[in-house]
N, C-alpha and C. Protein backbone atom coordinates (compact mmCIF):
# COMPACT_ATOMS: atom_id res chain seq x y z
N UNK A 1 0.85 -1.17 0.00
CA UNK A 1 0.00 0.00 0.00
C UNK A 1 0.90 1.24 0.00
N UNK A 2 0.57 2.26 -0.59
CA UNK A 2 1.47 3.37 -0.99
C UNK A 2 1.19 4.30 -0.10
N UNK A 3 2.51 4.84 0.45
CA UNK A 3 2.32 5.73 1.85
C UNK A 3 2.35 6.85 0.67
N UNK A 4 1.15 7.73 1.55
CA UNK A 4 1.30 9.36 0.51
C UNK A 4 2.01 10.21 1.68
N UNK A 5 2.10 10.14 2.93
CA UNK A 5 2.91 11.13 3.81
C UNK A 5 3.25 10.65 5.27
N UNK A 6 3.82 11.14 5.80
CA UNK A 6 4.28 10.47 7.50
C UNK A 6 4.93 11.41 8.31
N UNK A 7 4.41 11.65 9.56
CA UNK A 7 4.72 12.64 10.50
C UNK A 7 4.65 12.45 11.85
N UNK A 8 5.10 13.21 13.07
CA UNK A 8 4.86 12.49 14.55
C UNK A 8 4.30 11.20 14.70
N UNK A 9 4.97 10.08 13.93
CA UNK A 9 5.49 8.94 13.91
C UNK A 9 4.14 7.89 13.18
N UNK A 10 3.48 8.63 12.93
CA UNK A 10 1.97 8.57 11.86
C UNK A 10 2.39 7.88 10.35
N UNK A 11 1.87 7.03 9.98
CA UNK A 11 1.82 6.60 8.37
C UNK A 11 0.29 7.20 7.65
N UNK A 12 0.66 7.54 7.20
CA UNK A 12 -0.58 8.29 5.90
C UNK A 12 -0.26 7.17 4.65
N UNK A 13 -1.41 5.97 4.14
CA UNK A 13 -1.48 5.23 3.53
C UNK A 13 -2.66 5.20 2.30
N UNK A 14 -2.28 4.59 0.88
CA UNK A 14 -3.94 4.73 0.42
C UNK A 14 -3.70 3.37 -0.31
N UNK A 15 -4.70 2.59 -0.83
CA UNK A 15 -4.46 1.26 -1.52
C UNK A 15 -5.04 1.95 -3.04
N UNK A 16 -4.65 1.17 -3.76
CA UNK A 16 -5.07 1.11 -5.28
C UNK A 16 -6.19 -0.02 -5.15
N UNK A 17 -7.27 0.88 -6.14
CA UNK A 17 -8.45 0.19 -6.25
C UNK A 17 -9.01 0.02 -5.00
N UNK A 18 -9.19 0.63 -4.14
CA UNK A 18 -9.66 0.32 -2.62
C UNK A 18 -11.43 0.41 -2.55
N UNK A 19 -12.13 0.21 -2.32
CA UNK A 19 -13.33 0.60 -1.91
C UNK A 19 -13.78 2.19 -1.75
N UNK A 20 -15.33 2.48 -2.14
CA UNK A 20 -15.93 3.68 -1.78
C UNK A 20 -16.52 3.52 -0.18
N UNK A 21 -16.20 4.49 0.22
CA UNK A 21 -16.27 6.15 0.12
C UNK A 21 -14.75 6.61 -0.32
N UNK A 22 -14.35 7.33 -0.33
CA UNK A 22 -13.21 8.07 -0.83
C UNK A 22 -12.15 8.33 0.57
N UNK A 23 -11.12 7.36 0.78
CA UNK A 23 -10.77 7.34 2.38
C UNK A 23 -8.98 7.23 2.03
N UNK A 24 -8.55 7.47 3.57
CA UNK A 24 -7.25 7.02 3.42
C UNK A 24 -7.26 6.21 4.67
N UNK A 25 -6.07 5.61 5.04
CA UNK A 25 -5.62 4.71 6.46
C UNK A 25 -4.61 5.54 6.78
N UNK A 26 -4.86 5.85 8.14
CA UNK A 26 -3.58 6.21 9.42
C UNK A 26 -3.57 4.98 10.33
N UNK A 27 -1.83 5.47 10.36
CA UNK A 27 -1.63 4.12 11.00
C UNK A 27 -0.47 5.10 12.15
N UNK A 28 -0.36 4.55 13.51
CA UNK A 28 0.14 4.31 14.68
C UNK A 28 0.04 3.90 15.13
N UNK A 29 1.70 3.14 15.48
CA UNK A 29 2.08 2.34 16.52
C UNK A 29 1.43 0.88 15.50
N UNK A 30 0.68 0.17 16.64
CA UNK A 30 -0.16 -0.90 16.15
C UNK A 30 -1.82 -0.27 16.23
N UNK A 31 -1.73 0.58 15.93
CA UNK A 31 -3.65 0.73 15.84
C UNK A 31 -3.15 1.66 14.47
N UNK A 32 -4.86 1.69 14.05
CA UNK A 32 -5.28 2.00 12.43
C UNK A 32 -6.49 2.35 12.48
N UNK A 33 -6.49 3.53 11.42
CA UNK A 33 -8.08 4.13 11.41
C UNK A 33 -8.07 4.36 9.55
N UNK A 34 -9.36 4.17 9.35
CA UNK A 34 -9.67 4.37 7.99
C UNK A 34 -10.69 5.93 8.09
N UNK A 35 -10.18 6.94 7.28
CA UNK A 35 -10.82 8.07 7.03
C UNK A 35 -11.49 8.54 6.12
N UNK A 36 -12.90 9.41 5.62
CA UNK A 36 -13.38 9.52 4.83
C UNK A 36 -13.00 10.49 4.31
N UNK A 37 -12.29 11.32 3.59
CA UNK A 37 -11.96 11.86 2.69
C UNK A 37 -12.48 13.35 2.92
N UNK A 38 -13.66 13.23 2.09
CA UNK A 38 -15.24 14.53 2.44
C UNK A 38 -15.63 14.66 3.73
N UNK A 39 -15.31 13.60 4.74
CA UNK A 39 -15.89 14.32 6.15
C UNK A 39 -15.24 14.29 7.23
N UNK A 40 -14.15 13.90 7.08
CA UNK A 40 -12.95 13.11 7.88
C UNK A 40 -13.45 12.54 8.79
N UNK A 41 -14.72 11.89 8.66
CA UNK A 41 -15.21 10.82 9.79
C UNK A 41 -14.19 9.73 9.64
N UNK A 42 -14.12 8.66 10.69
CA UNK A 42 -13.50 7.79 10.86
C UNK A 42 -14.65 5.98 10.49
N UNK A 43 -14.33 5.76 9.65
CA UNK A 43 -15.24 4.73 8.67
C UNK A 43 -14.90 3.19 9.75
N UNK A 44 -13.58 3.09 10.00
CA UNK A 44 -13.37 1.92 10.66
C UNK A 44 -12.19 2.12 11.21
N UNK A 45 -11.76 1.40 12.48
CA UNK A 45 -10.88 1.42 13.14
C UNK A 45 -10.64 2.96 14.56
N UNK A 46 -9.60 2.41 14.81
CA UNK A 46 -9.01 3.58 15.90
C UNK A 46 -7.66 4.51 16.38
N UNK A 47 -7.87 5.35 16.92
CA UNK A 47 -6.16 6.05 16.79
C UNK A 47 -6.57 6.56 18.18
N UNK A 48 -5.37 6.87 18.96
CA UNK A 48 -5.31 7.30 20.25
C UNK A 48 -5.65 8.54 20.15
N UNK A 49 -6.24 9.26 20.64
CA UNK A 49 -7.13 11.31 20.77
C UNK A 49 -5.91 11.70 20.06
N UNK A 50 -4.74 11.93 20.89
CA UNK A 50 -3.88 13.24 20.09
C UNK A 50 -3.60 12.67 18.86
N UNK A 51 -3.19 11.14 18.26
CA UNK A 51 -2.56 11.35 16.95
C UNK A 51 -4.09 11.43 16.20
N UNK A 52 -5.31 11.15 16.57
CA UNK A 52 -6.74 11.19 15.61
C UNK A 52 -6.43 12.83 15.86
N UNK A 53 -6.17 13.78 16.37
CA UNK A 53 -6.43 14.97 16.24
C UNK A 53 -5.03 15.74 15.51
N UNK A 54 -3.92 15.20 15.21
CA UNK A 54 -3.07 15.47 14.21
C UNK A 54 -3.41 15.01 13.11
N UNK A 55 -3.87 13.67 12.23
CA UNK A 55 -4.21 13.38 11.29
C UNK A 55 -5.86 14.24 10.75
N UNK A 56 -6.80 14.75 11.49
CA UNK A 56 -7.63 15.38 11.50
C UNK A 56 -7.15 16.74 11.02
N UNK A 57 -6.18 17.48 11.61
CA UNK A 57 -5.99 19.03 11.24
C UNK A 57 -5.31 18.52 9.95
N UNK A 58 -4.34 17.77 9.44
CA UNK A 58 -3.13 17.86 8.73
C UNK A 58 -4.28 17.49 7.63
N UNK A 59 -5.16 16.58 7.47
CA UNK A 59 -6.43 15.86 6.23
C UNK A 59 -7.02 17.24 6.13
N UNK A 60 -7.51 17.81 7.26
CA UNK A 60 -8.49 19.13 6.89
C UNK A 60 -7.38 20.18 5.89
N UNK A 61 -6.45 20.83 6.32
CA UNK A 61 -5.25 20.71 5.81
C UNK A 61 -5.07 20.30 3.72
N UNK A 62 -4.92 19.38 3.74
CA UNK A 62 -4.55 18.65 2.68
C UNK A 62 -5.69 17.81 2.18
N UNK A 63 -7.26 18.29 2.34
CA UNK A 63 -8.02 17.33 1.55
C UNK A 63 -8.22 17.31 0.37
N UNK A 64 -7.52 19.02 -0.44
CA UNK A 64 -7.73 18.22 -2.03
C UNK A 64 -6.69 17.76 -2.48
N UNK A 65 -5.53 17.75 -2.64
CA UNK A 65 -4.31 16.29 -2.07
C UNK A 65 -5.02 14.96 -2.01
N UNK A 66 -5.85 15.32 -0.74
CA UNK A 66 -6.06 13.70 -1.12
C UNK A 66 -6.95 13.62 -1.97
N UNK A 67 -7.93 13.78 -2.30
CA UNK A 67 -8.77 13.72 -3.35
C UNK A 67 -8.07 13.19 -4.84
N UNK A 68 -7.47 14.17 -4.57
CA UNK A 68 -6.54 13.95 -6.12
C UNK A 68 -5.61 12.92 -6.33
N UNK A 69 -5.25 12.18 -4.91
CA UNK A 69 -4.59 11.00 -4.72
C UNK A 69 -5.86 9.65 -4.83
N UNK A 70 -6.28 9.78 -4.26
CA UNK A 70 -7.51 8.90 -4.45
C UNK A 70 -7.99 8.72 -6.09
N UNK A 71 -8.01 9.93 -6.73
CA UNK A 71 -8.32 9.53 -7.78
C UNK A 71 -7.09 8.43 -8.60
N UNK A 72 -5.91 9.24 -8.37
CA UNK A 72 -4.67 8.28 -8.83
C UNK A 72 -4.94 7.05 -8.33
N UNK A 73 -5.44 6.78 -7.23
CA UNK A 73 -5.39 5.16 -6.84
C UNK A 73 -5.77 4.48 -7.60
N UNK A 74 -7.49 4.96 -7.94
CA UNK A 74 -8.95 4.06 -8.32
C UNK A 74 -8.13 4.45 -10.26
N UNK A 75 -7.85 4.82 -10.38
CA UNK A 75 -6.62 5.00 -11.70
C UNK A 75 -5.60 4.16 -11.94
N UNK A 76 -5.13 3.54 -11.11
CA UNK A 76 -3.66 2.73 -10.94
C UNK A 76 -2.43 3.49 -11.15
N UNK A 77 -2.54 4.94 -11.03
CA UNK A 77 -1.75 5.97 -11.12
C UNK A 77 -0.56 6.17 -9.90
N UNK A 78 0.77 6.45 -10.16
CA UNK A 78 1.67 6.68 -8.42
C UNK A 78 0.87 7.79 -8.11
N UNK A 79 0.92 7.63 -6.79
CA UNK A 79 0.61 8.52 -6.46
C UNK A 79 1.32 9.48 -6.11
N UNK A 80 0.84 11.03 -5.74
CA UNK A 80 2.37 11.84 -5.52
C UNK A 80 1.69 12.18 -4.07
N UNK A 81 3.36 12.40 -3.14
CA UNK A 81 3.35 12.44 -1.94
C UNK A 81 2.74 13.66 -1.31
N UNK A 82 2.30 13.89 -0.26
CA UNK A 82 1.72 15.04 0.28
C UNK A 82 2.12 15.49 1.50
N UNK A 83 2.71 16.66 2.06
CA UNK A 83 3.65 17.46 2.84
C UNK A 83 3.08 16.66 4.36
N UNK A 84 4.13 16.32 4.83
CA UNK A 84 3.79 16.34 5.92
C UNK A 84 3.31 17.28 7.28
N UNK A 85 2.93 17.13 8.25
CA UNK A 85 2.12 18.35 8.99
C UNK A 85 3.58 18.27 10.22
N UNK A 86 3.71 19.85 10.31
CA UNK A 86 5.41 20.42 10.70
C UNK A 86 4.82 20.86 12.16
C-alpha cells in the first residue's frame, strides 16, 4: 500500500483500487483508522485522541491532495506524496 505522507510517527497510507467512500488509512504504533476523505469521519478502526487529532488538522489541511490521490489510486496511477504536517 502506498504511503502518501508520515509525521509524529503517523503513516498516511492509500491502496489502489480500494473501496468507496473516498478514504485514506492512518496508521500508529499498532492501531489503524480508515478516514473519509469529504468528512474526515473515521469509517473503521481507531487512533489514540492526540494522533486522531493530528491526522484530523493535517487531512483538513490537505483534503484536495487527497482527493486527487484517491483519484490516482482508483486510476492505478503513483501517487504523488503530500507534505507532511510540521
Amino acid at each position: 500500500m502506498p504511503e502518501v505522507s508520515r509525521f509524529f510517527g503517523i503513516v498516511i497510507r492509500m491502496y489502489f483500487n480500494d473501496h468507496n467512500p473516498a478514504h485514506f488509512h492512518a496508521e500508529y504504533g499498532e492501531h489503524e483508522a480508515l478516514l473519509e476523505i469529504d468528512t474526515l469521519a473515521v469509517l473503521r478502526g481507531e487512533l489514540p485522541r492526540r494522533a486522531l487529532a493530528l491526522v484530523l488538522e493535517w487531512a483538513a489541511l490537505h483534503r484536495q491532495e487527497l482527493r486527487a490521490d484517491w483519484e490516482r489510486a482508483r486510476s492505478g496511477v503513483l501517487l504523488e506524496p503530500i507534505a507532511p504536517l510540521e
